[in-house]
PDB file of N, CA and C in Angstrom:
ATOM      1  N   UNK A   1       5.277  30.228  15.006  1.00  0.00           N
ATOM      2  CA  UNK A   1       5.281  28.846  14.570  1.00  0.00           C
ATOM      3  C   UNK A   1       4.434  28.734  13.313  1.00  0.00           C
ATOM      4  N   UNK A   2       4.479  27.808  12.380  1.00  0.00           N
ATOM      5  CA  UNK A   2       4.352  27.975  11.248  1.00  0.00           C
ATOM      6  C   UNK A   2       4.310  26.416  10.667  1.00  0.00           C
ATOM      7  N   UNK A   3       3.460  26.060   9.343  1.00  0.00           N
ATOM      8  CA  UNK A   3       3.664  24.784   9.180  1.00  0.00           C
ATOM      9  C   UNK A   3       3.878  24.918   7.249  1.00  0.00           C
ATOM     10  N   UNK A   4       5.056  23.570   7.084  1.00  0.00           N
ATOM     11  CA  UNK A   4       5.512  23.961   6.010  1.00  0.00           C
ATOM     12  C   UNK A   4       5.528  21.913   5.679  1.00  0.00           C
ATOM     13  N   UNK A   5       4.679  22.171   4.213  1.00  0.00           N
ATOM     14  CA  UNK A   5       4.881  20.907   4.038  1.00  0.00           C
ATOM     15  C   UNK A   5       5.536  20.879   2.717  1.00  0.00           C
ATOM     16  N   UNK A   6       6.123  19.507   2.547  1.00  0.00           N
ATOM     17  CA  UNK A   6       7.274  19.501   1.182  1.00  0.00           C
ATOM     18  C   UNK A   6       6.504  18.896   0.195  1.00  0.00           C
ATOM     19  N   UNK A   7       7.100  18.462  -1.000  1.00  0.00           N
ATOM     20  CA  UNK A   7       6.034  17.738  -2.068  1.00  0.00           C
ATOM     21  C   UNK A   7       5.902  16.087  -2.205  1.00  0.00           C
ATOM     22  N   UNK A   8       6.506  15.916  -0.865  1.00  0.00           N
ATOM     23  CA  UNK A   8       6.163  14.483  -0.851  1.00  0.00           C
ATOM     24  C   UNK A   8       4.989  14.442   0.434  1.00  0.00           C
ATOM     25  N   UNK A   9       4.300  15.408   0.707  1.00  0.00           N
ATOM     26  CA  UNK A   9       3.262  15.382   1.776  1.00  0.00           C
ATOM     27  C   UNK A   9       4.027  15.244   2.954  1.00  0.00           C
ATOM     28  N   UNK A  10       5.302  15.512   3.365  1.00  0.00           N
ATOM     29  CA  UNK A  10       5.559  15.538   4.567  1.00  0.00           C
ATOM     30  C   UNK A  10       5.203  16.596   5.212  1.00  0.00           C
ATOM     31  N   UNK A  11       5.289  16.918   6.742  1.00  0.00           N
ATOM     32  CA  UNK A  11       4.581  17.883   7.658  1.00  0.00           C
ATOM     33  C   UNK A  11       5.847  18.523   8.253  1.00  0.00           C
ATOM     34  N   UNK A  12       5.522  19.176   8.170  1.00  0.00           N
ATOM     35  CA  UNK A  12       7.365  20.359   9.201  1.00  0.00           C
ATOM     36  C   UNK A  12       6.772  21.391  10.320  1.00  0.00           C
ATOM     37  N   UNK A  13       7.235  21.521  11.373  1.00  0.00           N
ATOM     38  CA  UNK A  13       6.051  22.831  12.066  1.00  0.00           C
ATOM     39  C   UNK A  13       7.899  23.505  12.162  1.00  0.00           C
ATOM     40  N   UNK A  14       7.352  24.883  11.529  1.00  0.00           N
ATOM     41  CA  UNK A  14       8.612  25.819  11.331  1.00  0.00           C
ATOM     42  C   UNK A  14       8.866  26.540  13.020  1.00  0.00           C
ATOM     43  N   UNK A  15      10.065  26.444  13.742  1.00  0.00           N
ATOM     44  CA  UNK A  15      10.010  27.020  14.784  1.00  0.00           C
ATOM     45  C   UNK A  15      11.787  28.271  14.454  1.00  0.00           C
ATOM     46  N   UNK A  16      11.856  28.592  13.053  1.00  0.00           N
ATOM     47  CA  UNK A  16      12.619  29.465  13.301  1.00  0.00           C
ATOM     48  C   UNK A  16      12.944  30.808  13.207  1.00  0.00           C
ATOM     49  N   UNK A  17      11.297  31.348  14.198  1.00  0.00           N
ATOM     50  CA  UNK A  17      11.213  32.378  14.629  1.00  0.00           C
ATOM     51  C   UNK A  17      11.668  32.461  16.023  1.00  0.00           C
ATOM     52  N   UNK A  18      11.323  31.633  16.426  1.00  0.00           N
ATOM     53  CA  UNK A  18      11.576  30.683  18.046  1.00  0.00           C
ATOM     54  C   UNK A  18      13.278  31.056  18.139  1.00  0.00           C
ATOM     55  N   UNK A  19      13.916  30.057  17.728  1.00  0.00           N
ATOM     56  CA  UNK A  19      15.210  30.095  17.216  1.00  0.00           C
ATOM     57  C   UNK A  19      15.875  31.843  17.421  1.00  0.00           C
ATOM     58  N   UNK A  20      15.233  32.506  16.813  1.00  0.00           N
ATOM     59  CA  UNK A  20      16.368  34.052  16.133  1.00  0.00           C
ATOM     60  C   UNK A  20      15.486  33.928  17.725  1.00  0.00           C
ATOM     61  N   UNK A  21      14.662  33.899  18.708  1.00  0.00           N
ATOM     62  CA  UNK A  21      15.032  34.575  20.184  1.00  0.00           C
ATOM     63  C   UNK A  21      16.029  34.411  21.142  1.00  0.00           C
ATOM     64  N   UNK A  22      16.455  33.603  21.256  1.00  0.00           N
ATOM     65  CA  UNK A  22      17.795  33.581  21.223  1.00  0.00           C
ATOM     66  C   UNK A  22      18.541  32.022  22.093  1.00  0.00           C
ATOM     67  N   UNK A  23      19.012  31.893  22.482  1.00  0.00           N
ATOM     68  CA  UNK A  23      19.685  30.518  22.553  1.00  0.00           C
ATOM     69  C   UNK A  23      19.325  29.895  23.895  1.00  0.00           C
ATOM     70  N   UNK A  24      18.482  30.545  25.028  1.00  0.00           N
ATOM     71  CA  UNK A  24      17.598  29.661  25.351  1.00  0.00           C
ATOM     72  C   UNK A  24      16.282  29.015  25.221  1.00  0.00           C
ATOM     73  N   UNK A  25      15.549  29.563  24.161  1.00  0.00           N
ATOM     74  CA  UNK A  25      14.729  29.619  23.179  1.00  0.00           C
ATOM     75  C   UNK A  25      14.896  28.413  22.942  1.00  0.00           C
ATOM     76  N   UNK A  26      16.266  27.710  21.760  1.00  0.00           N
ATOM     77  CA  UNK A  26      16.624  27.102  21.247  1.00  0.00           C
ATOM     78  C   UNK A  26      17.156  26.067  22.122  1.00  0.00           C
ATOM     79  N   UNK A  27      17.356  26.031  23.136  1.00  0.00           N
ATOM     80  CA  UNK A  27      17.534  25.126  24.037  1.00  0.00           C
ATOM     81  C   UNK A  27      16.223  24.555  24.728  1.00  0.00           C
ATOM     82  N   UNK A  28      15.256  25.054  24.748  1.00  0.00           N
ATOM     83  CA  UNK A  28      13.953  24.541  25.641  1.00  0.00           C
ATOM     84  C   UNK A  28      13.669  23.697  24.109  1.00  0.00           C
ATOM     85  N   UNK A  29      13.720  24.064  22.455  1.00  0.00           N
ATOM     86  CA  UNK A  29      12.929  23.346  21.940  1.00  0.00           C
ATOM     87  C   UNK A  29      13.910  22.045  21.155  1.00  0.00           C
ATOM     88  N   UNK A  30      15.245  22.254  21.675  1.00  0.00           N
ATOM     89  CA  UNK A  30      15.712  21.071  21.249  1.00  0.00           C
ATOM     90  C   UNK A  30      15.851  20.165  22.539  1.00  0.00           C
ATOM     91  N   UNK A  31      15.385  20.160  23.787  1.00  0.00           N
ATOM     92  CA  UNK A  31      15.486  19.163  24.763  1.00  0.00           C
ATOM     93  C   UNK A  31      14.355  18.182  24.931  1.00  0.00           C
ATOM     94  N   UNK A  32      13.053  18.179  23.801  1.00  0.00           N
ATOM     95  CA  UNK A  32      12.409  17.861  23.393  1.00  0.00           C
ATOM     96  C   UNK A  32      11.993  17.503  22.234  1.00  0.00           C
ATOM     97  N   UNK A  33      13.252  17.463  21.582  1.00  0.00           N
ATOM     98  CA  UNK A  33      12.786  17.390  19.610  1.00  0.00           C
ATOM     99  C   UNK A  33      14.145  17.786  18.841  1.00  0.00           C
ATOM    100  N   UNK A  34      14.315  17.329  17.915  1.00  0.00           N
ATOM    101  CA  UNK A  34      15.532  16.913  17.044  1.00  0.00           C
ATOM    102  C   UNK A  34      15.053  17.617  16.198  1.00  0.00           C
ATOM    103  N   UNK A  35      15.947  18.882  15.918  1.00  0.00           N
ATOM    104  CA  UNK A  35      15.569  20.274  15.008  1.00  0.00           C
ATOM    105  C   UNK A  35      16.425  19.844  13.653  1.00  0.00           C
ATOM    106  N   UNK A  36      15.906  20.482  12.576  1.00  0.00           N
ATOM    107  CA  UNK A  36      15.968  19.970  11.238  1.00  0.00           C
ATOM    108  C   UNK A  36      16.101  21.174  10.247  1.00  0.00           C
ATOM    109  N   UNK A  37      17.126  21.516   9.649  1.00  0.00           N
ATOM    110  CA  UNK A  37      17.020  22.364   8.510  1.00  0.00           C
ATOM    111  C   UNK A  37      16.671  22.102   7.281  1.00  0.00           C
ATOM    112  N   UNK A  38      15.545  22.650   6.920  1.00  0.00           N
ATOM    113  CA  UNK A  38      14.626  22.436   5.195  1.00  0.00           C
ATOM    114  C   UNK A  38      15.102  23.611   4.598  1.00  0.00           C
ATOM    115  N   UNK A  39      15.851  22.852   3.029  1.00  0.00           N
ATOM    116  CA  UNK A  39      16.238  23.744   2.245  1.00  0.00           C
ATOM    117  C   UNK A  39      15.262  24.302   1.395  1.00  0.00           C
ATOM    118  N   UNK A  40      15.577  24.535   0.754  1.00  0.00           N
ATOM    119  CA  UNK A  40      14.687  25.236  -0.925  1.00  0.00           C
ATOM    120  C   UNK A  40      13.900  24.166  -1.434  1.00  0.00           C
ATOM    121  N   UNK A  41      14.487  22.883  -1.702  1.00  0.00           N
ATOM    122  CA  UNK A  41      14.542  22.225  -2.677  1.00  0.00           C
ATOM    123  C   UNK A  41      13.884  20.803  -1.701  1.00  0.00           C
ATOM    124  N   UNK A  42      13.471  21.510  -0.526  1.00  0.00           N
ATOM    125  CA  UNK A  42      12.684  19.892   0.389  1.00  0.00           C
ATOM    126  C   UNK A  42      13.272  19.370   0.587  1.00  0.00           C
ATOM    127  N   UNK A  43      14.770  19.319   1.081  1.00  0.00           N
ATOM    128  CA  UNK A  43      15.770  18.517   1.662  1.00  0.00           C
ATOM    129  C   UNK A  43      16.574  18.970   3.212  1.00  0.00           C
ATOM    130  N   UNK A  44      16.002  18.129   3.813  1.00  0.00           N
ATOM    131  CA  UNK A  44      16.858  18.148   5.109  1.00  0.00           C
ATOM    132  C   UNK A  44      17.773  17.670   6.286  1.00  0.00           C
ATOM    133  N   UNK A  45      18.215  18.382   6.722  1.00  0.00           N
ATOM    134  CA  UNK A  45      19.481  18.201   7.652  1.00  0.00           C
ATOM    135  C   UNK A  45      19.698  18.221   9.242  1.00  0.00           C
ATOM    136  N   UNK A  46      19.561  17.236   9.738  1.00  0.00           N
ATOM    137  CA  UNK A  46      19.882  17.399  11.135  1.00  0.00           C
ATOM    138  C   UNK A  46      20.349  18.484  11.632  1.00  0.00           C
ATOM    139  N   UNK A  47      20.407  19.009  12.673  1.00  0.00           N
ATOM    140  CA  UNK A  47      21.220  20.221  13.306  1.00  0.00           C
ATOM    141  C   UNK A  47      21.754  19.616  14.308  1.00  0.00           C
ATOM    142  N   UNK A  48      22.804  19.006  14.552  1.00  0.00           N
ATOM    143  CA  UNK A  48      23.521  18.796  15.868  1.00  0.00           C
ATOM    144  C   UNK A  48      24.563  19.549  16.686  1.00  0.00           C
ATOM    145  N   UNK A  49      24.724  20.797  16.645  1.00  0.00           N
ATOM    146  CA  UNK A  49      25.177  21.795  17.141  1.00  0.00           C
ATOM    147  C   UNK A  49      24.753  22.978  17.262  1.00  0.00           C
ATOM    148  N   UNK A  50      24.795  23.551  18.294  1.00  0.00           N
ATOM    149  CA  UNK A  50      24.664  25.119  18.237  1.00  0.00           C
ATOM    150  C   UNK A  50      25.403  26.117  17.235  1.00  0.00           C
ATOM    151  N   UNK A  51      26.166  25.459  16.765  1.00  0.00           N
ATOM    152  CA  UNK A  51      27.010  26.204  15.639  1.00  0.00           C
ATOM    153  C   UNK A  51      26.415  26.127  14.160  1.00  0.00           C
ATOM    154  N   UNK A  52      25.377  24.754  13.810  1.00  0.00           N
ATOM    155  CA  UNK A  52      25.210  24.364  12.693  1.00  0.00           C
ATOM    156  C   UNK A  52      23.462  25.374  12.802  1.00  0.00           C
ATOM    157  N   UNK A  53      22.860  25.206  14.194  1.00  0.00           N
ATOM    158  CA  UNK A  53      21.583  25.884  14.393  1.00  0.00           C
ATOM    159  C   UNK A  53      21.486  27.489  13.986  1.00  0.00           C
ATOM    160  N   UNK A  54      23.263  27.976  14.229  1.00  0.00           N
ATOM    161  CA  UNK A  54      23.533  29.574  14.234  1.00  0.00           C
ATOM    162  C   UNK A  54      23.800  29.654  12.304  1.00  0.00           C
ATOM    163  N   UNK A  55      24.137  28.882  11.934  1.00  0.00           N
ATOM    164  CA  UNK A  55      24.557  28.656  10.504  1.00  0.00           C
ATOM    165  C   UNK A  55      23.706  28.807   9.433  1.00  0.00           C
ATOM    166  N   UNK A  56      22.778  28.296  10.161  1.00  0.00           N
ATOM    167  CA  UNK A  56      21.308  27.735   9.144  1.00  0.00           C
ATOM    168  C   UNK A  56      20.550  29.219   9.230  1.00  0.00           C
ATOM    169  N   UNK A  57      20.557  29.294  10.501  1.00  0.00           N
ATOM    170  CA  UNK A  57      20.015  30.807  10.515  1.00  0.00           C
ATOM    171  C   UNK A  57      20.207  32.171   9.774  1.00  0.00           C
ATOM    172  N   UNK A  58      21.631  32.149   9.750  1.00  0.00           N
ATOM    173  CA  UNK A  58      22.497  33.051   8.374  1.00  0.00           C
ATOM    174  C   UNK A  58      22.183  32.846   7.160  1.00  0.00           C
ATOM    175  N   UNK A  59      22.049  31.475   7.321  1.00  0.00           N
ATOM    176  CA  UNK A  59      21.457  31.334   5.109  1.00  0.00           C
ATOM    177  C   UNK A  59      20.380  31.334   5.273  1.00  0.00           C
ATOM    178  N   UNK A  60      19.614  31.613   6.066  1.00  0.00           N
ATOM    179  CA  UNK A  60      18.143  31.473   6.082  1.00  0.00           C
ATOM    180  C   UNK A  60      17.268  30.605   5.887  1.00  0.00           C
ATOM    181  N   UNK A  61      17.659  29.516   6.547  1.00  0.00           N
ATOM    182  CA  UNK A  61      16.832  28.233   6.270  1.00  0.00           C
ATOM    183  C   UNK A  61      15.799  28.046   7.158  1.00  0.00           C
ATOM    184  N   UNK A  62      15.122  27.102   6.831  1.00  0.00           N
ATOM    185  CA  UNK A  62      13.958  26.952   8.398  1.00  0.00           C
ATOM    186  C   UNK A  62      14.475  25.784   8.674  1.00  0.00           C
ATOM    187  N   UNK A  63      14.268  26.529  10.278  1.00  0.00           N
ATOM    188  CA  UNK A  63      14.627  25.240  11.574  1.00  0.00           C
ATOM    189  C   UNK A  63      13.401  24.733  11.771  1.00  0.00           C
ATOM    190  N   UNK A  64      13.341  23.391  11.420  1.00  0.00           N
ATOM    191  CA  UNK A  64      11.961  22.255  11.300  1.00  0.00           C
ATOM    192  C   UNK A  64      12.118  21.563  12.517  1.00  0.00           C
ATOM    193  N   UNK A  65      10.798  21.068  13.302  1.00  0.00           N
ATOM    194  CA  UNK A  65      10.301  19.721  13.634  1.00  0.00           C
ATOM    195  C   UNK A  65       9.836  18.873  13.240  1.00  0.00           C
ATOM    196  N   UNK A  66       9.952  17.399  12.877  1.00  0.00           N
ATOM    197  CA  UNK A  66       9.378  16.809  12.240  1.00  0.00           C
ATOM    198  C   UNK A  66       7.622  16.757  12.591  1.00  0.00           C
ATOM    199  N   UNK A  67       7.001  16.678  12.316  1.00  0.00           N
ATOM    200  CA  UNK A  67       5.248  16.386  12.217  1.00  0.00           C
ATOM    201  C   UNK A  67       5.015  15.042  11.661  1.00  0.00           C
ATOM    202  N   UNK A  68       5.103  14.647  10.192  1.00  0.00           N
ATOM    203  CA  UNK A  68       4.843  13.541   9.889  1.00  0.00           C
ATOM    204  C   UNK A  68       4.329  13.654   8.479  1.00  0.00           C
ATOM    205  N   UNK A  69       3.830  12.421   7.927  1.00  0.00           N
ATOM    206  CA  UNK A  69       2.950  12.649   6.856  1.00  0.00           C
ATOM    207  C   UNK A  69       1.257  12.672   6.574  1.00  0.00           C
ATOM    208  N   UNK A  70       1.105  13.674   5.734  1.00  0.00           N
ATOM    209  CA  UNK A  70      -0.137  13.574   5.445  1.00  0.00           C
ATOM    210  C   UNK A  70      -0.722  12.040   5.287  1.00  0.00           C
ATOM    211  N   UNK A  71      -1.746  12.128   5.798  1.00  0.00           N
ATOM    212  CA  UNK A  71      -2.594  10.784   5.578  1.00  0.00           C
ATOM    213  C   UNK A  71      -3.218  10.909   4.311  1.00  0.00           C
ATOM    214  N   UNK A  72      -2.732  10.033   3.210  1.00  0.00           N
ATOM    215  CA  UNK A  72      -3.133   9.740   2.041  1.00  0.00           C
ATOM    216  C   UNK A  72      -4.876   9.108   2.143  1.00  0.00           C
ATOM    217  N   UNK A  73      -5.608   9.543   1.232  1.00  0.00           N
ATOM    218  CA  UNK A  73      -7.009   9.310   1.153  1.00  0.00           C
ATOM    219  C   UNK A  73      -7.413   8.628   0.362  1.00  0.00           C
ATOM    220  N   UNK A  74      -7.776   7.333   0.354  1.00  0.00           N
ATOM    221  CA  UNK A  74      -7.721   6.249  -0.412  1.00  0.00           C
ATOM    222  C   UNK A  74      -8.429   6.444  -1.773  1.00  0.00           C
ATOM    223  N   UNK A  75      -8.096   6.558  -2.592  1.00  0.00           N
ATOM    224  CA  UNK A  75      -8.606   6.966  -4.166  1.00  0.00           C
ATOM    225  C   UNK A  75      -9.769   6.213  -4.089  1.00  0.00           C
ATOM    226  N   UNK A  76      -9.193   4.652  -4.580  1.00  0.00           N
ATOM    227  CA  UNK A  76      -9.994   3.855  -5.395  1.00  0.00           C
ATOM    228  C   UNK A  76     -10.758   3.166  -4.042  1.00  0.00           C
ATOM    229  N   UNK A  77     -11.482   3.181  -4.237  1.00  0.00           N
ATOM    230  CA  UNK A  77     -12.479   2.388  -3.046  1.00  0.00           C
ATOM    231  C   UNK A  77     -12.884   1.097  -3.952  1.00  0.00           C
ATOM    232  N   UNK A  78     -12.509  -0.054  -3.142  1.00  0.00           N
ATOM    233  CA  UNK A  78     -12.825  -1.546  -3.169  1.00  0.00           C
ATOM    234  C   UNK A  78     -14.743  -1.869  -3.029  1.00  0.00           C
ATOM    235  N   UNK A  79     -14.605  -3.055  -3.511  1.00  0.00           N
ATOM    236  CA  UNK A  79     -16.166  -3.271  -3.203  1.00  0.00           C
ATOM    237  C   UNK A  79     -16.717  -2.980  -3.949  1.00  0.00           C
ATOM    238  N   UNK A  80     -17.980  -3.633  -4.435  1.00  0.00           N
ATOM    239  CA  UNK A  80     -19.420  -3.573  -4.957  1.00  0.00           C
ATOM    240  C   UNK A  80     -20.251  -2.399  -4.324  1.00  0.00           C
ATOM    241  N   UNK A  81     -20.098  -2.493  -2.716  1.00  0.00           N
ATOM    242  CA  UNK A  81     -20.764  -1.286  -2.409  1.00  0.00           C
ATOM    243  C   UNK A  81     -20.470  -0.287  -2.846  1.00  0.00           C
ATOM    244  N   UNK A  82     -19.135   0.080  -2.769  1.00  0.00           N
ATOM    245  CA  UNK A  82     -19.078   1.825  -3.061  1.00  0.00           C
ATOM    246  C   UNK A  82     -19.025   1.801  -4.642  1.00  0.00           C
ATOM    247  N   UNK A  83     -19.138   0.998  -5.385  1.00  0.00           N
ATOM    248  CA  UNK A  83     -18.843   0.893  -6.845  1.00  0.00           C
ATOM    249  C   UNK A  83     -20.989   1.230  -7.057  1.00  0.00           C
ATOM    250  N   UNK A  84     -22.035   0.645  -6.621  1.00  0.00           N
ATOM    251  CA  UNK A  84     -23.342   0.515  -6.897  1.00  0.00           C
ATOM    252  C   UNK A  84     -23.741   2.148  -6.926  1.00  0.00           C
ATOM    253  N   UNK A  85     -25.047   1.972  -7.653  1.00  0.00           N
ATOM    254  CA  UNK A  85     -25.466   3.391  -7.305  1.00  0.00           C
ATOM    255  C   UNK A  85     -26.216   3.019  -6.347  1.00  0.00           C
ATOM    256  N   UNK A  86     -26.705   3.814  -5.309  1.00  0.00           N
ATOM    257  CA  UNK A  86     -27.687   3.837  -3.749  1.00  0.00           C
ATOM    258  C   UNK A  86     -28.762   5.258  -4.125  1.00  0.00           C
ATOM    259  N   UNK A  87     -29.494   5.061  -3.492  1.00  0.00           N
ATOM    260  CA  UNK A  87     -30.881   5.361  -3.846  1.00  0.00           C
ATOM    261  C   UNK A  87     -31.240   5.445  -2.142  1.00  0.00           C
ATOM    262  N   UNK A  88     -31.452   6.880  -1.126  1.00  0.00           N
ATOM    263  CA  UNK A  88     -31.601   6.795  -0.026  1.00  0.00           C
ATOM    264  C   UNK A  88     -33.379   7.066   0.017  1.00  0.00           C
ATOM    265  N   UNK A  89     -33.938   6.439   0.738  1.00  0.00           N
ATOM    266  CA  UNK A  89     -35.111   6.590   1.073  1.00  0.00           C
ATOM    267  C   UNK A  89     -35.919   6.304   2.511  1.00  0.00           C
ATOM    268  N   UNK A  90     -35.954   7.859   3.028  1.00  0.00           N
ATOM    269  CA  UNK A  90     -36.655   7.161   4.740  1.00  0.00           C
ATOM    270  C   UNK A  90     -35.626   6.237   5.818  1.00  0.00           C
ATOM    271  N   UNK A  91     -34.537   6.533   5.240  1.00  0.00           N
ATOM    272  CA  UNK A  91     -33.554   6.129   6.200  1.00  0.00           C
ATOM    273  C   UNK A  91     -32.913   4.666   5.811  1.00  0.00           C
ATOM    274  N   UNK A  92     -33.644   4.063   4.360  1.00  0.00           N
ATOM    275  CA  UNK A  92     -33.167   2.863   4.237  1.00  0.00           C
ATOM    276  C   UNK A  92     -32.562   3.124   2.657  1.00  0.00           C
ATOM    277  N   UNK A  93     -31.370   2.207   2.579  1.00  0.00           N
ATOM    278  CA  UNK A  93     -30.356   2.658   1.238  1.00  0.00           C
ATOM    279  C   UNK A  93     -30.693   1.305   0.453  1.00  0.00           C
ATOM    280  N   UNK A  94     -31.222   1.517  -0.958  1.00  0.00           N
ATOM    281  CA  UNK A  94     -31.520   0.534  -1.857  1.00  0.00           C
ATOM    282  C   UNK A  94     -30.733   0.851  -3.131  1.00  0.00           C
ATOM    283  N   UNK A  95     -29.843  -0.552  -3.683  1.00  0.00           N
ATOM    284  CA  UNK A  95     -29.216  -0.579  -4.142  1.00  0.00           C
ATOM    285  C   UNK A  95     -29.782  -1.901  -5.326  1.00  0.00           C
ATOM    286  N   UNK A  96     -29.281  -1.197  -6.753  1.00  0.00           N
ATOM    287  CA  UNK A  96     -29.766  -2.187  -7.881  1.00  0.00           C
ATOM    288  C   UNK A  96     -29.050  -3.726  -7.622  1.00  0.00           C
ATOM    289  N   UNK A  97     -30.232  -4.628  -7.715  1.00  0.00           N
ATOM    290  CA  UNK A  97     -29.830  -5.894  -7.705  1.00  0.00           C
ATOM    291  C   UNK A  97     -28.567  -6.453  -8.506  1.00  0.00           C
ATOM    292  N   UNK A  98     -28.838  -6.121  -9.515  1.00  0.00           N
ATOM    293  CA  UNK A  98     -27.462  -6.251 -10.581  1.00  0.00           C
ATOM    294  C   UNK A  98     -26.042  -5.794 -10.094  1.00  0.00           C
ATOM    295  N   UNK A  99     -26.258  -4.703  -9.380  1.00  0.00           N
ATOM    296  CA  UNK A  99     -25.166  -4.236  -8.805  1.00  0.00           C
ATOM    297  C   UNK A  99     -24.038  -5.028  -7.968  1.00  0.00           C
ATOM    298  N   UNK A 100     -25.017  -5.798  -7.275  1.00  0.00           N
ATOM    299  CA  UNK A 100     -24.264  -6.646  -6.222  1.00  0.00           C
ATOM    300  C   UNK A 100     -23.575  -8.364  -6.475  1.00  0.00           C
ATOM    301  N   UNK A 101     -22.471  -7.880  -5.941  1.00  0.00           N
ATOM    302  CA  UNK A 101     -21.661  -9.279  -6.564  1.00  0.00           C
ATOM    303  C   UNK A 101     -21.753 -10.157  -4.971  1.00  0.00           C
ATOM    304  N   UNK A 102     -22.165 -10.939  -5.075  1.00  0.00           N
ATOM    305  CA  UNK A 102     -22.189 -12.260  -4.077  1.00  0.00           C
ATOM    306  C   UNK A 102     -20.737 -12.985  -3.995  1.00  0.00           C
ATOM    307  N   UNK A 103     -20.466 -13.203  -2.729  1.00  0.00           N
ATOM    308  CA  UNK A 103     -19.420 -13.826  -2.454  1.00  0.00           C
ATOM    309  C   UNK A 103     -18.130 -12.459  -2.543  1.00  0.00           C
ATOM    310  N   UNK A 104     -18.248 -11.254  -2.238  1.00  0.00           N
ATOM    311  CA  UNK A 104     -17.305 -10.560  -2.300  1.00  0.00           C
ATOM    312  C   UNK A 104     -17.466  -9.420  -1.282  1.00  0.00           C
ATOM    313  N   UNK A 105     -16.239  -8.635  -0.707  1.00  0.00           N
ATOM    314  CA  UNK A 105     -16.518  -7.791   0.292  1.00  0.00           C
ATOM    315  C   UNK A 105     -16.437  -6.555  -0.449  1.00  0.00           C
TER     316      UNK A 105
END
């Protein structure tokens, strides 16, 4: 098993090593999950047959599960706080007066 992500941050866990064991293999992991062929080029295809699963395998594609997407990490951080410089001292964080805008979160 193997994890293969595309360039839009999607997540794939590759199971088609799983797969070439042989077709009950491929039956325990599609009675639980909707298997997916990822091409070259980050594009993929349902597999709804045992014929299309044996197919993909010949051109050598990977048989995917979906995972999901990466959780994007918020660049720009909002706020006065994370915008101030902080100054830690003895456990208490002091921040320039000027810094702080009133009336804003």
């Amino acid at each position: 098993m193997g994890i293969h992500v595309t360039y839009d941050n999607f997540v794939w866990m590759d199971v088609t090593d799983q797969c070439k064991n042989g077709i009950k293999q491929i039956e325990e992991l599609w009675l639980a999950n909707e298997l997916f062929a990822v091409h070259d080029d980050d594009s993929e295809s349902l597999l709804e047959s045992m014929d299309e699963i044996q197919e993909a395998l010949k051109l050598n594609l990977k048989i995917c599960i979906e995972v999901g997407f990466i959780p994007q990490q918020e660049t720009k951080l909002r706020g006065w706080y994370n915008k101030a410089k902080k100054i830690v001292h003895r456990g208490y964080v002091y921040v320039k007066y000027n810094d702080i805008k009133f009336g804003e979160v």
